[in-house]
Protein backbone atom coordinates (compact mmCIF):
# COMPACT_ATOMS: atom_id res chain seq x y z
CA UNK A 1 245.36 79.11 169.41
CA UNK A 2 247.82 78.79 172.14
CA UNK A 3 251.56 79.60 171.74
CA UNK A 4 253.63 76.63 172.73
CA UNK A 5 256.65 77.73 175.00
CA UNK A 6 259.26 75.76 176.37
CA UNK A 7 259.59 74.73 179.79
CA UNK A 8 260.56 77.69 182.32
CA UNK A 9 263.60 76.60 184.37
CA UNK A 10 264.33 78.08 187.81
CA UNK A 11 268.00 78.03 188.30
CA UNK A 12 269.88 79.85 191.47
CA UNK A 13 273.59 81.16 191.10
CA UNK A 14 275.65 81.29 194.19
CA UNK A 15 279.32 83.15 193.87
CA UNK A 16 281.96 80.90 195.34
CA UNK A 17 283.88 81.95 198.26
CA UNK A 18 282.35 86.03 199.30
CA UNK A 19 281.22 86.65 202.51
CA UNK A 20 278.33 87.86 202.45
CA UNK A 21 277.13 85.25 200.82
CA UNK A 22 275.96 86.11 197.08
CA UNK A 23 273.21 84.28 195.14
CA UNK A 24 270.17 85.07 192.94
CA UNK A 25 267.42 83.36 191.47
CA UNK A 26 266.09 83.50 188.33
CA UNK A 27 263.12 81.88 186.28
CA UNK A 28 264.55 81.15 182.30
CA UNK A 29 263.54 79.38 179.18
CA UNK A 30 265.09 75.92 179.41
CA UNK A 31 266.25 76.06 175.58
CA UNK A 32 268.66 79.19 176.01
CA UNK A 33 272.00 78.73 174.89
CA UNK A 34 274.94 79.35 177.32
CA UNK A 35 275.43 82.26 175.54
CA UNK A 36 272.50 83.41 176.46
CA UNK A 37 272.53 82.20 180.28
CA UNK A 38 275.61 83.96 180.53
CA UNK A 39 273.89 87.25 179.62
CA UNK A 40 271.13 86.07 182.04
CA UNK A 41 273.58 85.51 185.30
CA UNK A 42 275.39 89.11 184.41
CA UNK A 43 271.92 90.43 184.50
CA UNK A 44 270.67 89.08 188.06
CA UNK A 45 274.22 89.13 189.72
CA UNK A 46 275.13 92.74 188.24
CA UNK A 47 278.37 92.50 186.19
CA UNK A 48 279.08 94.49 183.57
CA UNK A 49 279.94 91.94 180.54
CA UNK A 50 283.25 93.70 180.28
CA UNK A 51 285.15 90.32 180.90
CA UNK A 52 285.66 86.25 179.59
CA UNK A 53 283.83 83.75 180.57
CA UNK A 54 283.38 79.72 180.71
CA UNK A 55 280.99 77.11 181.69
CA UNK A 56 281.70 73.63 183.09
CA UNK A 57 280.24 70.55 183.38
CA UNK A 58 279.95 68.49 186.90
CA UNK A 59 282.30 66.14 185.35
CA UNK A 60 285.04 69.29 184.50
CA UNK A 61 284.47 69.24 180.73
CA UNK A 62 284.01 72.93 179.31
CA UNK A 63 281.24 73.45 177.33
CA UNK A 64 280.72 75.50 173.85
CA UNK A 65 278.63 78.77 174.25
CA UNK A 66 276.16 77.80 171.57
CA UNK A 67 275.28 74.73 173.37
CA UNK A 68 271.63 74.43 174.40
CA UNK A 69 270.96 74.55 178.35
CA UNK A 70 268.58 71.92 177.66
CA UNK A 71 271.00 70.01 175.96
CA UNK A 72 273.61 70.07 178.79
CA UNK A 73 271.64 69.82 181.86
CA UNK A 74 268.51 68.20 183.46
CA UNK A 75 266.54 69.47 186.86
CA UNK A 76 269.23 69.27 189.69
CA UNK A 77 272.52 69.30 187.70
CA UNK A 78 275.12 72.40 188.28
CA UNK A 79 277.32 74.03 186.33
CA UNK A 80 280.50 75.94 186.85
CA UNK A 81 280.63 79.41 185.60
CA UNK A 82 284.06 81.04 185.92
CA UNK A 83 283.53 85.42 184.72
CA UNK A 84 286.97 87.04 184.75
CA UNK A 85 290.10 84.94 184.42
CA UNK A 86 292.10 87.31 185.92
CA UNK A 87 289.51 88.00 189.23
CA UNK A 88 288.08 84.48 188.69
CA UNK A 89 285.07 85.07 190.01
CA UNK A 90 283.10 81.36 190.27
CA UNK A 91 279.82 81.10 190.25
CA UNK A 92 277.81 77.21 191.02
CA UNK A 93 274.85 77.27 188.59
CA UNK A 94 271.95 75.31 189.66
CA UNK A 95 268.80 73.87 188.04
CA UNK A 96 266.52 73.93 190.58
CA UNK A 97 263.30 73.08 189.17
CA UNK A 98 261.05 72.94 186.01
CA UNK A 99 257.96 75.27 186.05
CA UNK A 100 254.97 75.91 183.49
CA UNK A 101 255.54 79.17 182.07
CA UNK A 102 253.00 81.53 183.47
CA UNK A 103 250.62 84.05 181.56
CA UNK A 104 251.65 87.56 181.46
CA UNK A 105 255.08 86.87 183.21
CA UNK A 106 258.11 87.94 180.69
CA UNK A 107 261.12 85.40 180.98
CA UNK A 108 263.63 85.48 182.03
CA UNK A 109 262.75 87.32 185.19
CA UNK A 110 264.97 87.28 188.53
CA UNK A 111 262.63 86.07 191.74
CA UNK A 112 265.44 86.63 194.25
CA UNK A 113 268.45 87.40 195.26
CA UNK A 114 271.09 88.34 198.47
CA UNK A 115 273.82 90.65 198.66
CA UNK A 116 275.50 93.05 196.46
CA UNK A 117 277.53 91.83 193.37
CA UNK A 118 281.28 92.74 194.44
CA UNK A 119 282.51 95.27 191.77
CA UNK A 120 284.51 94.63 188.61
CA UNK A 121 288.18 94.15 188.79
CA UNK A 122 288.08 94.47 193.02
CA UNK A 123 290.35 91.72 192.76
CA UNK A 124 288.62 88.11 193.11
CA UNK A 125 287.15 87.07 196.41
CA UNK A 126 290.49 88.22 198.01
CA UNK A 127 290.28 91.09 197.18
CA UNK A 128 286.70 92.34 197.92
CA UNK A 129 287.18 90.68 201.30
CA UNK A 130 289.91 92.78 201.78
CA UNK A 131 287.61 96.20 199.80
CA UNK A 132 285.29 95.05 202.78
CA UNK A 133 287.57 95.12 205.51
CA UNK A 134 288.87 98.31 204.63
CA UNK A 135 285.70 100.39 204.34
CA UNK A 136 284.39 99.13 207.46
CA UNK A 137 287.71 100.52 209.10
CA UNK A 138 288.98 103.90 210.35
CA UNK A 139 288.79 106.71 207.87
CA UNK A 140 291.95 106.97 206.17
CA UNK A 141 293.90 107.90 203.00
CA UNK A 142 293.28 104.22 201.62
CA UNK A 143 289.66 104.24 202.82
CA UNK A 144 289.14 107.54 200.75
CA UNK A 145 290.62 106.41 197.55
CA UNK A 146 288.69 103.19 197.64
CA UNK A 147 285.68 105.06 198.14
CA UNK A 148 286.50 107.17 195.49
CA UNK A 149 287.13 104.20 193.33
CA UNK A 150 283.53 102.76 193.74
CA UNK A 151 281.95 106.28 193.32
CA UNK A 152 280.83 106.56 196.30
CA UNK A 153 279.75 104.39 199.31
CA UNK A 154 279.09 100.44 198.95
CA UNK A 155 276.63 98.05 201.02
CA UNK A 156 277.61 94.30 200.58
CA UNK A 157 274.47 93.88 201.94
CA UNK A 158 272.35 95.64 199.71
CA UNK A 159 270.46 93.77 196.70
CA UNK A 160 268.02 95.32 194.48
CA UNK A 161 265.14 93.06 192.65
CA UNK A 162 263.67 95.56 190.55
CA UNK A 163 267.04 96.61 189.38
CA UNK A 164 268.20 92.62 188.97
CA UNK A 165 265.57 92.30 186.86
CA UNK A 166 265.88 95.86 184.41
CA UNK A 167 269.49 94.77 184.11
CA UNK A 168 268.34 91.52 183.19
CA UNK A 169 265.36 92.55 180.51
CA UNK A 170 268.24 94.89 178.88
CA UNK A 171 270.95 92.36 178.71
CA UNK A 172 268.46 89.34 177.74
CA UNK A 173 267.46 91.43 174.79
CA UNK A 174 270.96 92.26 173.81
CA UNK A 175 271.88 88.13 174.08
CA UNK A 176 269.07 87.26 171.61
């Protein structure tokens, strides 16, 4: 007898205004609620749930966490996803696409990403552009304690899948 699953819905997540540019994609069940999908984008982007968080509708209207994704969207339709009021990190959620789900593949699974996740409480996108700016200067006292801060060196550039997607499987469990 064949299980019946839900459609599988590939959705990318861009954060707003960081340069480097930071996205990730990631392959979900359509029928998660935002509750869940928040989980999910902490997951593949690398935050550490330790702040607030809110979705948005195109049209501005906020939307309740036990809302069904389903529910709220259809394919092409984005979302705003503000983590951290005080760093106010935005994120632009798209649906990309609707895909059968696939045998032996556990969802939700990130497919790809680019760039490191700027740390919690850096500041907003002000203030990792200015964390970048500093540790690609001259060694100095501030350049030390920033490095000290992070625990040790940081590549903007660096993005892990198979660590995306461990994050992910722990956090997705956690949200269920």
């Amino acid at each position: 007898m064949a299980i019946n699953h839900p459609p599988v819905w590939r959705i990318k997540v861009v954060l707003v205004g960081t340069r480097p540019m930071v996205w990730r994609r990631f392959d979900t069940y359509s029928t998660v609620t935002l509750f869940q999908l928040h989980y999910h984008i902490q997951g593949v982007m690398g935050w550490e749930l330790a702040h607030l968080f809110s979705f948005q509708a195109e049209h501005g209207l906020e939307l309740n966490d036990s809302s069904i994704l389903a529910n709220v969207c259809r394919i092409g339709d984005t979302l705003g996803y503000v983590y951290d009021f005080g760093d106010n990190w935005e994120h632009l959620v798209t649906i990309e696409k609707e895909m059968r789900v696939r045998p032996g593949i556990i969802y939700p699974r990130c497919v790809a990403g680019k760039n490191a996740c700027p740390p919690e409480d850096c500041g907003g996108t002000w203030g990792y552009a200015d964390m970048l700016r500093i540790l690609a200067g001259r060694r100095n006292a501030r350049r030390r304690e920033l490095v000290e801060w992070l625990g040790g060196s940081f590549d903007p550039k660096l993005f892990e899948l198979d660590e995306a997607n461990e994050r992910l499987a722990e956090y997705a469990e956690v949200a269920s």
